[in-house]
Protein backbone atom coordinates (compact mmCIF):
# COMPACT_ATOMS: atom_id res chain seq x y z
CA UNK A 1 127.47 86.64 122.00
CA UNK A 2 124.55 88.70 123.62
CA UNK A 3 121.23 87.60 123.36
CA UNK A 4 118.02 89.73 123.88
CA UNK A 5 114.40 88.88 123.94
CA UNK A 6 111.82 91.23 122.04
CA UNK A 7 108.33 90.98 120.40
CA UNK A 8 106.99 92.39 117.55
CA UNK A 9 103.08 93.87 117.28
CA UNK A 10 100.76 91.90 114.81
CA UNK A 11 97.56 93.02 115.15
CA UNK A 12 95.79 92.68 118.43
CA UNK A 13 98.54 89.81 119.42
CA UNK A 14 102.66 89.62 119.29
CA UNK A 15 105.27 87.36 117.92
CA UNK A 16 108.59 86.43 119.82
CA UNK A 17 111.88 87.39 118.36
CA UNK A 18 115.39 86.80 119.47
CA UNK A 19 118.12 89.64 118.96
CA UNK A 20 121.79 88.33 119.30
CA UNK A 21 124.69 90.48 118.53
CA UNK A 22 128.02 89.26 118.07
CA UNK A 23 131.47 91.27 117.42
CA UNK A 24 133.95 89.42 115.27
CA UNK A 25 137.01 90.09 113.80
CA UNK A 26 137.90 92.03 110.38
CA UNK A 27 137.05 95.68 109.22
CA UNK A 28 133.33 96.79 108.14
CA UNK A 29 130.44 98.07 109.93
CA UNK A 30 127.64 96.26 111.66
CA UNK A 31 125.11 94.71 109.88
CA UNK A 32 121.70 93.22 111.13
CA UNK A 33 120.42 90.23 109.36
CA UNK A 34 116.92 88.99 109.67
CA UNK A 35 115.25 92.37 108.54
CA UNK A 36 114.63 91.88 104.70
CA UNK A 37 113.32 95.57 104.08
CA UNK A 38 116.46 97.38 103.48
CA UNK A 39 114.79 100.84 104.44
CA UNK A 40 113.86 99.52 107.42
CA UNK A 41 117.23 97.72 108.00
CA UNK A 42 119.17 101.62 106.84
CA UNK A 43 117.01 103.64 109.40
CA UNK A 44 116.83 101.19 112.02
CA UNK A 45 120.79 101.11 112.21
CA UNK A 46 120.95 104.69 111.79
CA UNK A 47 119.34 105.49 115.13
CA UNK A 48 121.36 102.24 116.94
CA UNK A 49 124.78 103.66 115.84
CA UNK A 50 123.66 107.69 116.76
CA UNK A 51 122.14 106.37 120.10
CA UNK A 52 125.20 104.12 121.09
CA UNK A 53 127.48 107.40 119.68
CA UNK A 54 125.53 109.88 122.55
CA UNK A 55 125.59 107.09 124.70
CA UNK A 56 129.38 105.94 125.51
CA UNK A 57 131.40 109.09 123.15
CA UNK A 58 132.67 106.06 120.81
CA UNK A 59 131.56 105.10 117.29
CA UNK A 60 129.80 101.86 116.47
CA UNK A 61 131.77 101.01 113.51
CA UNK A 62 132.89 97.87 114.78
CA UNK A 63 132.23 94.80 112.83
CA UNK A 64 129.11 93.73 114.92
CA UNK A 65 126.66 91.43 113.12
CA UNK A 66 123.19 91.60 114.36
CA UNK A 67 120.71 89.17 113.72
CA UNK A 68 116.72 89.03 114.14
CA UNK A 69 115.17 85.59 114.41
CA UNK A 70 112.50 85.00 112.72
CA UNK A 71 112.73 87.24 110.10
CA UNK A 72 110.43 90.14 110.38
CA UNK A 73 107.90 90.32 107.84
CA UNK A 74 107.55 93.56 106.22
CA UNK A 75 108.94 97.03 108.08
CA UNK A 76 107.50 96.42 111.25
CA UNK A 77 110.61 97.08 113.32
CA UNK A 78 110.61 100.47 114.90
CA UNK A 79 110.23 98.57 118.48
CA UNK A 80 113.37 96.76 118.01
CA UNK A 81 115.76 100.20 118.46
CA UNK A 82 116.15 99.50 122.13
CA UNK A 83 116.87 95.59 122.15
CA UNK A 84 118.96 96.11 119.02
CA UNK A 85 121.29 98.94 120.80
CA UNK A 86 121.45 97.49 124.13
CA UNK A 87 122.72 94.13 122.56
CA UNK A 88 125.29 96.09 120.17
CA UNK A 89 126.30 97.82 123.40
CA UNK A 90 126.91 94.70 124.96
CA UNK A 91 129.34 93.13 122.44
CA UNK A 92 130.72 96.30 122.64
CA UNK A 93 131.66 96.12 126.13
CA UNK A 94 129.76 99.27 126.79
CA UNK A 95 127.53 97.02 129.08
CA UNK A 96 128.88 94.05 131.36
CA UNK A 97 127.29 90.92 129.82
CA UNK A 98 125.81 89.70 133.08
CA UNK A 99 123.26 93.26 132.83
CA UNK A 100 121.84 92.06 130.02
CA UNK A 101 120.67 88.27 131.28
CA UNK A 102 117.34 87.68 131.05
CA UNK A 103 116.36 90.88 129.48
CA UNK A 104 113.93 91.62 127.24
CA UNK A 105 112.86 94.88 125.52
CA UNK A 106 110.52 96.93 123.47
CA UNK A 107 111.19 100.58 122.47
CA UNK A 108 112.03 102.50 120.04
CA UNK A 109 115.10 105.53 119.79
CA UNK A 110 115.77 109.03 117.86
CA UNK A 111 118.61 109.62 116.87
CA UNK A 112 120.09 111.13 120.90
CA UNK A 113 119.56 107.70 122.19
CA UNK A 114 116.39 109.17 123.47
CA UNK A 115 113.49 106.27 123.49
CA UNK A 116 110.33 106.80 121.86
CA UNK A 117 106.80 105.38 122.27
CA UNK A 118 105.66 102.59 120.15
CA UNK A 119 102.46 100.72 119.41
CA UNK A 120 101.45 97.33 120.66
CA UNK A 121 103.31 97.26 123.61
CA UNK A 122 100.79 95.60 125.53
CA UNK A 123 101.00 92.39 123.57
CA UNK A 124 104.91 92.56 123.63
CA UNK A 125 104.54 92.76 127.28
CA UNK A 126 102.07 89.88 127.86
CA UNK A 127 104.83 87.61 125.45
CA UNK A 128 107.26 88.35 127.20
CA UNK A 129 106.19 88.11 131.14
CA UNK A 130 109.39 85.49 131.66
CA UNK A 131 111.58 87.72 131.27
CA UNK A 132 113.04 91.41 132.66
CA UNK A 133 110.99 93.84 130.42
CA UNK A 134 112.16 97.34 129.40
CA UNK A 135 110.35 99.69 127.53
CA UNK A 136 110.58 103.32 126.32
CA UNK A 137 108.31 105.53 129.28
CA UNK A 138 106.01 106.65 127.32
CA UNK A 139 104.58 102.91 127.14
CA UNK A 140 104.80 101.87 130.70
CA UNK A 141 101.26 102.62 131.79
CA UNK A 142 100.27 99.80 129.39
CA UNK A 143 103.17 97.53 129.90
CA UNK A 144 103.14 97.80 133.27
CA UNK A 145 99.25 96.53 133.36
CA UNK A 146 100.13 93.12 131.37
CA UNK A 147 104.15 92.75 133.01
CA UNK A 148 103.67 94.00 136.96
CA UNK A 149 107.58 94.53 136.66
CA UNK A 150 108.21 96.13 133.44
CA UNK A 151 110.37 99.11 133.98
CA UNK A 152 110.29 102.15 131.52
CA UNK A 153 113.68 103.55 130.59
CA UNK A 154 113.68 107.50 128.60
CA UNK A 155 117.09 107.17 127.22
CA UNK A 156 120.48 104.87 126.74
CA UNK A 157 121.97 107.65 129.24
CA UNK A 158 119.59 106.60 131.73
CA UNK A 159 120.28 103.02 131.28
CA UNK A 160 123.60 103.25 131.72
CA UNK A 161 123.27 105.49 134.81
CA UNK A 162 120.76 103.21 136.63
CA UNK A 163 117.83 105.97 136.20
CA UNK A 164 114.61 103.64 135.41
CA UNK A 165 111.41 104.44 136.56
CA UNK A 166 108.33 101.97 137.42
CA UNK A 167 105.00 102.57 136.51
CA UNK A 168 102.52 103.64 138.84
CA UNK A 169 98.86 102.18 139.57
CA UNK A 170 96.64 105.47 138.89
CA UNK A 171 93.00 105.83 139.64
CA UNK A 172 89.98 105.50 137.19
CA UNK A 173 88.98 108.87 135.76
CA UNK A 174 85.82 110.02 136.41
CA UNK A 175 83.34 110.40 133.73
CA UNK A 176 82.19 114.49 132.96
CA UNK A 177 78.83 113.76 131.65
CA UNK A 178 76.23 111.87 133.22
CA UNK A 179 72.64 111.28 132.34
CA UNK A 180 71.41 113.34 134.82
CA UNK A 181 71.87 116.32 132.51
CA UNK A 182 69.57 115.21 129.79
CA UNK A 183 66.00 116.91 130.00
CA UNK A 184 62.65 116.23 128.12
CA UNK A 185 64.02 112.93 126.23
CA UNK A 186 62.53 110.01 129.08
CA UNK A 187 61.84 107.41 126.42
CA UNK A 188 65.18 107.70 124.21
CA UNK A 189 66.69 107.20 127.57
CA UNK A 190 64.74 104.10 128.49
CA UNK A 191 65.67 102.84 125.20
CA UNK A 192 69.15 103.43 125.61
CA UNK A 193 68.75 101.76 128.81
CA UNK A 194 67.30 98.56 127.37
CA UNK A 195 69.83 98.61 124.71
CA UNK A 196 72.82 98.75 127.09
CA UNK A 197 71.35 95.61 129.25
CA UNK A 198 71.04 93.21 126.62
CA UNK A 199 73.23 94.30 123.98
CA UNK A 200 70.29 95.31 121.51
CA UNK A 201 70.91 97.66 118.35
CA UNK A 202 69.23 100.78 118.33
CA UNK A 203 68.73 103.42 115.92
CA UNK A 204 67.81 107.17 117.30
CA UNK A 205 65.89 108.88 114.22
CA UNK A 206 65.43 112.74 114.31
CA UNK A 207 67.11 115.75 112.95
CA UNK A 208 69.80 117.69 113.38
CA UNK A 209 70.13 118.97 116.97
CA UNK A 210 67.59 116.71 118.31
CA UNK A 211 70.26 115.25 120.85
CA UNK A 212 71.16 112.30 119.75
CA UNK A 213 74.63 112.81 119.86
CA UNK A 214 74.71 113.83 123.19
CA UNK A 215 72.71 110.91 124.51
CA UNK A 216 74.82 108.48 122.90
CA UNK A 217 78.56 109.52 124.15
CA UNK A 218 76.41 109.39 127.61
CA UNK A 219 75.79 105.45 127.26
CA UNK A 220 79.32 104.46 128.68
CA UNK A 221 78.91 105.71 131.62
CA UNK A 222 75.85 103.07 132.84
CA UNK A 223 77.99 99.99 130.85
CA UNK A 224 79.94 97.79 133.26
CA UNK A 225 83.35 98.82 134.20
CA UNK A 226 86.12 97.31 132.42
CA UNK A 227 87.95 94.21 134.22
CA UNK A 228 89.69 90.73 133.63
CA UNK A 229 89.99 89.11 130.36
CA UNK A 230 87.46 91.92 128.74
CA UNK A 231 90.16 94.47 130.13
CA UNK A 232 92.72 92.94 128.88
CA UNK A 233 91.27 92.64 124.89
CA UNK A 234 90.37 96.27 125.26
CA UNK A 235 93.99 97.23 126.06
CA UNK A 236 95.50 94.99 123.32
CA UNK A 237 93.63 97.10 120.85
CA UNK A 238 94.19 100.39 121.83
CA UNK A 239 97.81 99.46 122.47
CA UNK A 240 97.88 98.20 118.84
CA UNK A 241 96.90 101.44 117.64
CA UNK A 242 98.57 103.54 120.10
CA UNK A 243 96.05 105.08 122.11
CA UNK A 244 97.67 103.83 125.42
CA UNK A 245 100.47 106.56 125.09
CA UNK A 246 102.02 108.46 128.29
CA UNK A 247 98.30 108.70 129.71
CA UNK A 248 96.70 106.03 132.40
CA UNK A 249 94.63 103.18 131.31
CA UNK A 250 90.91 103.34 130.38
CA UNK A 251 88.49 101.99 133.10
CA UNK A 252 85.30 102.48 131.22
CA UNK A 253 84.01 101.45 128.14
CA UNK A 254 84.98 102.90 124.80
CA UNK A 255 83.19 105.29 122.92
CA UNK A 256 84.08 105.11 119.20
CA UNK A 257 82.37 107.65 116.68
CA UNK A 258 83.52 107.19 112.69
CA UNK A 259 82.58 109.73 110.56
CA UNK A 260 79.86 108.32 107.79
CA UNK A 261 82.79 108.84 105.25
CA UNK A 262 85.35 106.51 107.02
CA UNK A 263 86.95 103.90 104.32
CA UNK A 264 86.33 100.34 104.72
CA UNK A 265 90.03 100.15 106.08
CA UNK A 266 89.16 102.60 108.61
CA UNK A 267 86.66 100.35 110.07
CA UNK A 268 87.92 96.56 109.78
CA UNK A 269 91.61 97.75 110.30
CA UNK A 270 94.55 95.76 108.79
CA UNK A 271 97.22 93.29 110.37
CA UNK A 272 98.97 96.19 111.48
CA UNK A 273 96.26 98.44 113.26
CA UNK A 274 92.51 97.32 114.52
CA UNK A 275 90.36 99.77 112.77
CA UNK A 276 87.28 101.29 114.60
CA UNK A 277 85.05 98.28 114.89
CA UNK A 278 87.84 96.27 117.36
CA UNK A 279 88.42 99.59 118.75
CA UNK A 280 84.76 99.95 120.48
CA UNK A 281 84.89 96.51 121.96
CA UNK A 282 82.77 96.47 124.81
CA UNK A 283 81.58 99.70 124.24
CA UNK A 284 80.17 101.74 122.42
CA UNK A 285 80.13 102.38 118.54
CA UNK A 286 78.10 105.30 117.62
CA UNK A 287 77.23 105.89 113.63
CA UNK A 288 75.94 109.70 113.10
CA UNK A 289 74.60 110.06 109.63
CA UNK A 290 74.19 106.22 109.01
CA UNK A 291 71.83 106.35 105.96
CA UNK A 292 74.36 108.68 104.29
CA UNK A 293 77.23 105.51 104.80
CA UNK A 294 78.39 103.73 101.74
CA UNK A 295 76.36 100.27 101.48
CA UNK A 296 80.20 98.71 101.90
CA UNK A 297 80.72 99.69 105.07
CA UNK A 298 77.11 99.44 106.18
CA UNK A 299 76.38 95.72 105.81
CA UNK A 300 80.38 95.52 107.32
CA UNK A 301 79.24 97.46 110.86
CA UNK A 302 75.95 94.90 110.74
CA UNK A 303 77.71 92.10 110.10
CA UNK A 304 80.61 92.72 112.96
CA UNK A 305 77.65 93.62 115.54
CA UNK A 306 76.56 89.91 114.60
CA UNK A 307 79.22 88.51 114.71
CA UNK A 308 81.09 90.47 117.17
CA UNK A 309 84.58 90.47 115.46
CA UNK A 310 86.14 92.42 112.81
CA UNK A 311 87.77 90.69 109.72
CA UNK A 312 90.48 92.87 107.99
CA UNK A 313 90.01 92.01 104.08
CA UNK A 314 94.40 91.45 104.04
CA UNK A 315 94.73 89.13 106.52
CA UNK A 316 93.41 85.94 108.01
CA UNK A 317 93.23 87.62 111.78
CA UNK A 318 90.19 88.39 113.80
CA UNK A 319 89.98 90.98 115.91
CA UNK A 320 87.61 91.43 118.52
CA UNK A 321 84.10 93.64 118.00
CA UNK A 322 82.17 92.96 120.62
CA UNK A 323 80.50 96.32 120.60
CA UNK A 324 77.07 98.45 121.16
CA UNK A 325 75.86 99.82 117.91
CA UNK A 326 73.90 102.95 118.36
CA UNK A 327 73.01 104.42 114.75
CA UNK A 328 71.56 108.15 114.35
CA UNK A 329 69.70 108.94 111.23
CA UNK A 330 67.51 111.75 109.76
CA UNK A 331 64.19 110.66 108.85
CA UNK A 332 64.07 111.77 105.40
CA UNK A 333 67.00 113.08 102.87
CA UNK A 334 66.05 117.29 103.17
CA UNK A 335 66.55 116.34 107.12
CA UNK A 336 63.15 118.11 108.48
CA UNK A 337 61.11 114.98 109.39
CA UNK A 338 59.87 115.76 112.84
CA UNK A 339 61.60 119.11 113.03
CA UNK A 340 58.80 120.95 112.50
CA UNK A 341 58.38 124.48 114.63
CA UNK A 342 56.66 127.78 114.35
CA UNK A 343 60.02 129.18 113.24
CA UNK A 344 60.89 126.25 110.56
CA UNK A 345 60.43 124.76 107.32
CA UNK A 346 58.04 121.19 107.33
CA UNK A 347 59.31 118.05 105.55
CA UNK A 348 58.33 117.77 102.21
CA UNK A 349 59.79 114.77 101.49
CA UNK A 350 56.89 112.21 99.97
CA UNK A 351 56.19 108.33 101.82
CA UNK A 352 58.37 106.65 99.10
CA UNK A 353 61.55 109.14 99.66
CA UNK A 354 61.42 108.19 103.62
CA UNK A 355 61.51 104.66 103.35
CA UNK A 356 63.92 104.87 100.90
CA UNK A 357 66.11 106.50 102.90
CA UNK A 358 66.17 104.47 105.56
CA UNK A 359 65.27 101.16 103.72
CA UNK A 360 69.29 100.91 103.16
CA UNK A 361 70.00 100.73 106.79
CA UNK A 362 70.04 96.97 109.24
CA UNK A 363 67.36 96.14 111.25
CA UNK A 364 67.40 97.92 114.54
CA UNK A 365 66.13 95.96 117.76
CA UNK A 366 64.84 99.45 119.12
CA UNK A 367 64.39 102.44 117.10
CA UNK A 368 63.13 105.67 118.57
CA UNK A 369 61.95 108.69 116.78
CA UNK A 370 63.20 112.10 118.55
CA UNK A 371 61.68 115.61 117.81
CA UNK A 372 63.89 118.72 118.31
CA UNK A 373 63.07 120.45 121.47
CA UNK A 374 63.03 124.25 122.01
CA UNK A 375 64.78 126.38 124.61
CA UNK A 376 61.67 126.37 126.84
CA UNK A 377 60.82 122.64 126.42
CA UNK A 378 64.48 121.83 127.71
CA UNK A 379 64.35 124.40 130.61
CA UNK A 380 61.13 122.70 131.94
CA UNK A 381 61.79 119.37 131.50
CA UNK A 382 62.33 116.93 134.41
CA UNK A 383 66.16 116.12 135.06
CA UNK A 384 66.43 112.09 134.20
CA UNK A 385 67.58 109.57 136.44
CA UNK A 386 71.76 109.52 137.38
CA UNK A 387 73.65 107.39 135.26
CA UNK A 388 74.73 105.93 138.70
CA UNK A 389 71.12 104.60 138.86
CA UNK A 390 70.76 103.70 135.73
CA UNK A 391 74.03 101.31 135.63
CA UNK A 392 72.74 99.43 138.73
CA UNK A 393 69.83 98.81 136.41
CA UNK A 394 72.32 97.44 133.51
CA UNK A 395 74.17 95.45 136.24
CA UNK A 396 71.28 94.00 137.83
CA UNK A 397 69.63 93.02 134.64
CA UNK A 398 73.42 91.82 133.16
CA UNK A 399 73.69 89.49 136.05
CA UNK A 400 70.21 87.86 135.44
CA UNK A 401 70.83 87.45 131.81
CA UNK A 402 72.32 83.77 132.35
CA UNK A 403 69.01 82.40 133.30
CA UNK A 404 66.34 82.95 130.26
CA UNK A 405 62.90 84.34 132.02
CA UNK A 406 60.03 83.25 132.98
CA UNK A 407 57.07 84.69 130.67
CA UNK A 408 53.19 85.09 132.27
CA UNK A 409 50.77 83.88 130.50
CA UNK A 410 48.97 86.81 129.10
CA UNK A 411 52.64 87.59 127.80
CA UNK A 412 52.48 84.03 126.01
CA UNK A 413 49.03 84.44 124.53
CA UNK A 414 49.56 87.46 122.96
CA UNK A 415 52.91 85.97 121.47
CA UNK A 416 51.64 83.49 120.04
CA UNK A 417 48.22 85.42 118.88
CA UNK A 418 50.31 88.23 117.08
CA UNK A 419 53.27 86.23 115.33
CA UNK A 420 55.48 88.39 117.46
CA UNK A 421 59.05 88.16 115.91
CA UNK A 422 62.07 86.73 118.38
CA UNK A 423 63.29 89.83 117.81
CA UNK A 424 61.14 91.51 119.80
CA UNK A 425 60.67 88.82 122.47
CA UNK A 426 64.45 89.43 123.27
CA UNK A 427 63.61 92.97 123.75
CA UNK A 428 60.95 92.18 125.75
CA UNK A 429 63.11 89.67 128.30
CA UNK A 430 65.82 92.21 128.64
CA UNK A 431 62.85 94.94 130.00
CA UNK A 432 62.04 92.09 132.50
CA UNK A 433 65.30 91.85 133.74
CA UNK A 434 64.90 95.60 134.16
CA UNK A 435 62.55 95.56 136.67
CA UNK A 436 63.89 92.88 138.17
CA UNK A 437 64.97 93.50 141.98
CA UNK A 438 68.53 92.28 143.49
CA UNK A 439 67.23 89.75 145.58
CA UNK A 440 64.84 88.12 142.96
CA UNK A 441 65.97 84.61 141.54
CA UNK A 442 64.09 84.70 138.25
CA UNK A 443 62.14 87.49 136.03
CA UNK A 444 58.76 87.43 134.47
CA UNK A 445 58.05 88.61 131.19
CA UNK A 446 54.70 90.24 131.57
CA UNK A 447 52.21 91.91 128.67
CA UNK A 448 53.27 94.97 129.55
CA UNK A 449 57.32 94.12 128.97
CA UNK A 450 56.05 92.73 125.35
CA UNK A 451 53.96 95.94 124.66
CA UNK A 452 56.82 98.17 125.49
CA UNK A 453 59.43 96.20 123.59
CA UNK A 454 56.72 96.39 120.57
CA UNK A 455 56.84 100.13 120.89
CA UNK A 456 60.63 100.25 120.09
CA UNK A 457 59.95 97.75 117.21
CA UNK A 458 58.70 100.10 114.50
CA UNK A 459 61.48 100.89 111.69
């Protein structure tokens, strides 16, 4: 009897199987047990018995019975090809028992014993550390970065030949845009700024080709790098829904932009796949179009942002959603508000329409209105501070965020004088931390930190 670890993707996490494969005596062909969809079951033995075929010139017709413990739930098996065959193969005789001892592997085949990527690897991998992992090499990047010795394998040939090939350590890819290339939009970019270091919501309101887009995919690039445990979540999502694929492993934060007429599955994911909420963890989720969003999948982005995980409605699994929400919005339905020029129709959208419009979406911690800019407005315009710079800033002000600030007391009279929501007091200790140097143990909230954070506060 052979016995083979493997792991099957659920979600963001992985569940252990065993594959054994046994050849006893009589006349019929090899069955596998433990995989109650017969579809699955009929193409997953398909590709075993063409793969072992290419593989050693000899049919698999022998009487081998396969068996998956536990049971896999629903078809979820392409993964198991490669442990499947390789055990096969090994009651066979077409592999010396003692090569398949402590082995484990993920991976699925075509029908020339060729392997072929799959998703969730990275889970599988992390399961299944105490043992010798192989997996097909498209997936070693990511199995490689949660099992240092996984080895990636491209086809039963291979295998069989000795050919494997280890996964190599590759360097962080550097980002192509940078804030420095933004001109004439200083105070959307101190908002963003604000928003990155504490982790505030913020709505950009303007019309169409007032930059907002272009600001927002900018934002990763002054979040903190990726590393440890936050890493490691990151990659167990986008291994889950196979973004990880023959290309090296992300070093900086996601940035995740839905279409305003993504489904409700397309956002919380299911128990298969993390849908676009998990997917920006610890980065960035940007919403074009918000207002035009179905009121669904509206109060489901405000609620994750909250509560910084995503909850598929078919399963009892939470995935993580610890994410930046930056929303972008017209300020009226015809789309002209503050797009006004020489050359252009005005808004003639009434009071009423506007705050309608807008009256569907969350409340925003900053919201910042943005005018369209002409040719001449952008040539002339001051290039803005590196994002180099500005992620020190973030960093700096991250690292102080432990230790609540001190406020002056001008800042606490006028607090307390004008009702000022917590809302905005959060705001306001976040732009303290801001201007707070390296070397300084403890920031001030002054007047002019609340004043600025009450700027941002009008939606």
């Amino acid at each position: 009897m052979i016995t083979i670890k493997s792991a099957i993707p659920h979600g963001v996490s992985a569940t252990l199987v065993t594959i054994t494969a046994e050849l006893t005596e009589g006349a019929g062909a090899a069955v596998i047990r433990g995989m109650p969809n017969a579809a699955a079951r009929l193409e997953t033995l398909t590709r075993v018995r063409s793969a072992i075929r290419h593989a050693t010139l000899q049919r698999a017709d022998a009487f081998v019975i396969v068996t998956v413990d536990p049971p896999i739930v629903g078809n979820n098996a392409a993964g198991l090809d490669l442990p499947i065959t390789l055990a096969m193969m090994g009651a066979l005789g077409a592999i010396p028992e003692r090569y398949l001892e402590h082995i484990a592997a993920v991976g699925g085949l075509n029908l020339a014993g060729q392997t072929t990527a799959t998703h969730g690897v990275y889970a599988c991998a992390e399961a299944l550390r105490p043992w010798h992992l192989l997996v097909s090499g498209a997936n070693i990047y990511e199995a490689n970065a949660a099992h240092p010795n996984a080895q990636g394998l491209f086809s039963i040939d291979a295998y069989l030949a000795g050919g494997r090939v280890m996964g190599a350590t590759t360097e962080p890819v550097k980002s192509e845009v940078d804030f420095s290339e933004v001109r004439g939009n200083a105070r959307a970019i101190r908002a963003l700024t604000i928003a990155a270091a504490g982790g505030h919501r913020i709505l950009l309101r303007g019309p169409a080709g007032c930059g907002a887009t272009m600001m927002a995919r900018r934002v990763p690039t002054i979040l903190p790098q990726l590393e440890g445990e936050a890493r490691a979540e990151v990659l167990r999502a986008w291994s889950a829904a196979g973004l990880l694929e023959s290309r090296p492993l992300p070093m900086t934060p996601a940035f995740r932009a839905p279409h305003h007429t993504v489904s409700h599955a397309g956002l919380v994911g299911d128990n298969r796949r993390p849908g676009e909420l998990a997917l920006a963890h610890k980065g960035v989720l940007f919403v074009d179009e918000m207002a035009e969003m179905t009121t669904t999948n509206i109060d489901t982005i405000s609620h994750a942002s909250k509560t910084r995980e995503a909850c598929p409605g078919s399963s009892t699994d939470r995935h993580p959603a610890d994410f930046l929400l930056i929303a972008a919005t017209t300020g009226c339905p015809c789309g002209q508000y503050n797009a006004a020029t020489p050359t252009q129709e005005r808004c003639v959208c009434s009071p009423k329409a506007r705050m309608r419009w807008t009256g569907r979406l969350p409340m925003f911690d900053l919201v910042v209105d943005l005018e369209r800019l002409t040719a001449q407005e952008i040539l002339d315009g001051t290039p803005e501070p590196s994002s180099a710079v500005l992620a020190t800033q973030v960093l700096v002000a991250r690292l102080g965020a432990s230790q609540r600030p001190n406020w002056s007391n001008p800042a606490l009279e006028f607090v307390e004088q004008h009702r000022v929501i917590s809302r905005v007091q959060q705001v306001a200790e976040t732009i303290a931390q801001l201007h707070r140097s390296v070397g300084d143990q403890l920031a001030v909230v002054t007047l002019a930190d609340v004043q600025e954070a009450l700027s941002f506060a009008h939606q």
